[in-house]
Protein backbone atom coordinates (compact mmCIF):
# COMPACT_ATOMS: atom_id res chain seq x y z
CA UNK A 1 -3.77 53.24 8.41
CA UNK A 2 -0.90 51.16 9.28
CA UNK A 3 -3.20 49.15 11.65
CA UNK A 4 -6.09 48.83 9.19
CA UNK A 5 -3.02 46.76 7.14
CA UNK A 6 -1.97 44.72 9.92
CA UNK A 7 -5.13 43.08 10.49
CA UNK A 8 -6.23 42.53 6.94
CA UNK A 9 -3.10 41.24 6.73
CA UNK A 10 -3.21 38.90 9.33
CA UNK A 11 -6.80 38.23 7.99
CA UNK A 12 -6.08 37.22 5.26
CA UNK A 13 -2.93 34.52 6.64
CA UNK A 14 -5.40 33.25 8.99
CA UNK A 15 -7.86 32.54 5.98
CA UNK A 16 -5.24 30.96 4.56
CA UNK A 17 -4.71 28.45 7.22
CA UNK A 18 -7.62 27.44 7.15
CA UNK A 19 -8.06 26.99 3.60
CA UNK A 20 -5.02 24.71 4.03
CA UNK A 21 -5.98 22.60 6.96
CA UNK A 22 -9.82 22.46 5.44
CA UNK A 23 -8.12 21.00 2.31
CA UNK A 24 -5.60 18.74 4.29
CA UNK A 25 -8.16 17.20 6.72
CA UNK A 26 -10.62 15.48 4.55
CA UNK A 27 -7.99 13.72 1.93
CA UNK A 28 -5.65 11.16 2.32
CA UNK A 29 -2.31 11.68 1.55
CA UNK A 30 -1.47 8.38 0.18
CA UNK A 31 -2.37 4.77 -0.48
CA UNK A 32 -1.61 1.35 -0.35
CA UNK A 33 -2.94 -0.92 -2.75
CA UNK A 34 -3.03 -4.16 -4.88
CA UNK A 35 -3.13 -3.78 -8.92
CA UNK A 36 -4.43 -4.66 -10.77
CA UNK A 37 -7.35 -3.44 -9.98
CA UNK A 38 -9.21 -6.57 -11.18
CA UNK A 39 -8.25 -9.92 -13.17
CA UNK A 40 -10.06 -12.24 -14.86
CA UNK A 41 -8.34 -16.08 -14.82
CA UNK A 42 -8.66 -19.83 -15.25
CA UNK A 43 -8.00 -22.86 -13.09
CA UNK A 44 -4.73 -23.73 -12.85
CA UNK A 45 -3.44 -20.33 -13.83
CA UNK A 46 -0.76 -18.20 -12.42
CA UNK A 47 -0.65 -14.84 -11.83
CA UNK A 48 0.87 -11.76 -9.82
CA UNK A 49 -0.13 -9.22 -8.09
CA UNK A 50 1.92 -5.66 -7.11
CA UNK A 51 1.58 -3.99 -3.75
CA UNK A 52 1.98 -0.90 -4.36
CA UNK A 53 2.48 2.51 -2.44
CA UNK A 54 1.71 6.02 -3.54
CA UNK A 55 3.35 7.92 -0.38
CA UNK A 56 2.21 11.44 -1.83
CA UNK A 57 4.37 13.64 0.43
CA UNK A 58 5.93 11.81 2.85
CA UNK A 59 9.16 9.35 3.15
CA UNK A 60 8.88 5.59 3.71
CA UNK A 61 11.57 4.27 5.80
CA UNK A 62 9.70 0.98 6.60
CA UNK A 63 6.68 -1.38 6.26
CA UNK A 64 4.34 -4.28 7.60
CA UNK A 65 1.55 -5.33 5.16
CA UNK A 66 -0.41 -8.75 5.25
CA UNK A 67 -2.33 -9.98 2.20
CA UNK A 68 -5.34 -12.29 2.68
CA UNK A 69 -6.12 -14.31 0.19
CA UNK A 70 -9.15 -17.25 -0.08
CA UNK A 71 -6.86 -20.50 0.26
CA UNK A 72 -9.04 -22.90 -1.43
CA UNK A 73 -8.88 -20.60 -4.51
CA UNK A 74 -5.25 -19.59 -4.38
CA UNK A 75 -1.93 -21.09 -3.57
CA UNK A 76 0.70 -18.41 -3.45
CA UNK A 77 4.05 -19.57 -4.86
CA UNK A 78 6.53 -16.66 -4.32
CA UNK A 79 7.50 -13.25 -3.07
CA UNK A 80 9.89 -10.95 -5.16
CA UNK A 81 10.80 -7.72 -3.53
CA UNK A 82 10.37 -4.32 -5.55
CA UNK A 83 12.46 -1.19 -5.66
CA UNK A 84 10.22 0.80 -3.31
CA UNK A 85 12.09 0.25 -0.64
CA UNK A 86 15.54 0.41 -2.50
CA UNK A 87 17.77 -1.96 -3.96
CA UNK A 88 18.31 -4.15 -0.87
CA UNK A 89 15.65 -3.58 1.91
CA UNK A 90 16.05 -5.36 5.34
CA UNK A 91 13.58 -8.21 5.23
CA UNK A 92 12.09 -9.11 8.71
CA UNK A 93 9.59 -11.19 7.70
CA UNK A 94 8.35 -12.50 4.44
CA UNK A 95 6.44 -15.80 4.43
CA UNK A 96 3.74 -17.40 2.31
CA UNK A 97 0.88 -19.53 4.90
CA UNK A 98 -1.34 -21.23 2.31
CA UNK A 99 -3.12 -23.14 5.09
CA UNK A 100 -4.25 -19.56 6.50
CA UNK A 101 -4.49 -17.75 3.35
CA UNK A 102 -2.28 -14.88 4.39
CA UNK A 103 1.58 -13.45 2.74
CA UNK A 104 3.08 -11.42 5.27
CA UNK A 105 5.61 -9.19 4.99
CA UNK A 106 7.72 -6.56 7.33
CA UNK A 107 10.38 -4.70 5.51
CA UNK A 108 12.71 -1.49 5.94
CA UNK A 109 14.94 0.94 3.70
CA UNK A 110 18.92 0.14 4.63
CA UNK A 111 20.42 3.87 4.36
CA UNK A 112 18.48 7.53 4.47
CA UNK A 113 14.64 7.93 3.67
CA UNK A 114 14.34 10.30 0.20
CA UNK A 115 11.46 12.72 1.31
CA UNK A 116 9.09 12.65 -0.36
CA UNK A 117 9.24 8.89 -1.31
CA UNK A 118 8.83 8.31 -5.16
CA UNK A 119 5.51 5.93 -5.55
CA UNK A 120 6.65 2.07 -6.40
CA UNK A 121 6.20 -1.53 -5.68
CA UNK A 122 6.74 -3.03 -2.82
CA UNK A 123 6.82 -6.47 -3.94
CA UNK A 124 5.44 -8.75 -6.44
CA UNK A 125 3.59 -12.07 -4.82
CA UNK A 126 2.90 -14.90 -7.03
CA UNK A 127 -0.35 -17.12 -7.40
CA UNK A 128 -1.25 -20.18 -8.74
CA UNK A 129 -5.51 -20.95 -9.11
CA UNK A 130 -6.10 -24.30 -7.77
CA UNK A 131 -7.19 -26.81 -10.64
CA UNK A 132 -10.33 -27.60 -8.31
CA UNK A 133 -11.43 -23.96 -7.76
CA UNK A 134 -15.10 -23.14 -8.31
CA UNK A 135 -16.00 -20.02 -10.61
CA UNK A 136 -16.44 -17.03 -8.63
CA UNK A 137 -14.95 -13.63 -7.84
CA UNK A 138 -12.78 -13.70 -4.89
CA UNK A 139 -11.29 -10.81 -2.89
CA UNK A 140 -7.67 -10.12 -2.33
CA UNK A 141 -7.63 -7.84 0.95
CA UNK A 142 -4.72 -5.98 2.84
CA UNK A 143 -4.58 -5.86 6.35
CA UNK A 144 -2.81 -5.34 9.19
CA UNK A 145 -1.15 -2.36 6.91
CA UNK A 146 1.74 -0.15 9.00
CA UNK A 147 4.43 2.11 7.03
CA UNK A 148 6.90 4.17 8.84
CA UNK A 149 7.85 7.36 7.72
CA UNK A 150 11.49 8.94 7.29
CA UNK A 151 12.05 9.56 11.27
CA UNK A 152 10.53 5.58 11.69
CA UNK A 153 7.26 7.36 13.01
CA UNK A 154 3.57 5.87 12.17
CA UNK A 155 1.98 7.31 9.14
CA UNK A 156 -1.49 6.78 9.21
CA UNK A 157 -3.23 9.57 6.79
CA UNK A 158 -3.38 6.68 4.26
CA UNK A 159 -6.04 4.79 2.37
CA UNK A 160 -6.05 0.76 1.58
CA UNK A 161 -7.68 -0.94 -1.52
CA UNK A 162 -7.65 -4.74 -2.45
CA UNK A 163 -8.36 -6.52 -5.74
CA UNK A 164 -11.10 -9.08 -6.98
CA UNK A 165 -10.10 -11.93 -9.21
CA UNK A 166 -12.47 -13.66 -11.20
CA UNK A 167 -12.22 -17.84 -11.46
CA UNK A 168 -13.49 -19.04 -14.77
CA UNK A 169 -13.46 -22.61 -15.61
C-alpha cells in the first residue's frame, strides 16, 4: 500500500512538471515594445513615442534598445528617460542619428534590481514629421534589443513589437 502511494505520488509531481514546463516553453515571458500601437499625423507634426517593457517575472537591471525610424519622414528631436529603470539610471549611450534613422540607447539601474520588475517606460523619444514628407504609413522598428536581468545576465524569453505611423498631408 505504502508503495502504491509513493508512485502515484510521484506521478502525479512528475505530471506536474510537465504541465509547467509545457506551459512555460511556448510563451514569452515579457515584451518590449513601442505605443502607441499606431498614430495617425500631419506634416510638420510632433509626436512621441514610449518604449516600453512588460518584464512579467523577471528583474531588469539594464538595457540596449535601438529604434529605427524612416529619416526622410522623421526627424527625432529628443530623448527623456522614464522611471523604468529608476529615478536616475546610468546612461551609456543615448544619441539621436537623423542621417541614419536610428535613437540608440544603453542604460542601467544605479542600486539593487526589484524582482520581479514592475512594467514601465523606458524612455520617451520625440519626433517631428518633416514638412516635405509624402503620405504613407511608415514603420517604427526596434532592434538590436538586449535587457539584463537582476544578476546582469541576458534575458532573452522576450517578444519585440514596433509601431506604424500614418503621414497625412
Amino acid at each position: 500500500m505504502k508503495k502504491r502511494i509513493i508512485i502515484i505520488s510521484l506521478a502525479v509531481v512528475f505530471i506536474g512538471l510537465g504541465l509547467t514546463f509545457a506551459l512555460h516553453k511556448g510563451a514569452s515571458r515579457g515584451t518590449v515594445y513601442l505605443e502607441p500601437p499606431s498614430l495617425s499625423i500631419q506634416r510638420g507634426q510632433e509626436l512621441s513615442i514610449n518604449i516600453t517593457v512588460e518584464p512579467a517575472g523577471w528583474g531588469v537591471s539594464g538595457c540596449e534598445v535601438n529604434l529605427t525610424f524612416n529619416s526622410s519622414v522623421l526627424q527625432g528631436v529628443s530623448i527623456e528617460v522614464g522611471g523604468f529603470l529608476g529615478s536616475s539610471p546610468l546612461i551609456g549611450l543615448e544619441d539621436i542619428d537623423n542621417q541614419a534613422g536610428v535613437v540608440r540607447l544603453i542604460m542601467a539601474r544605479i542600486g539593487s534590481t526589484t524582482t520581479p520588475s514592475p512594467p514601465g517606460v523606458l524612455a520617451t523619444v520625440n519626433f517631428r514629421v518633416s514638412d516635405s514628407a509624402e503620405s504613407g504609413t511608415y514603420e517604427l522598428k526596434l532592434t538590436n534589443v538586449g535587457l539584463a536581468n537582476e544578476d546582469f545576465e541576458d534575458v532573452t524569453d522576450f517578444t519585440v513589437r514596433g509601431t506604424n505611423l500614418t503621414v497625412s498631408p
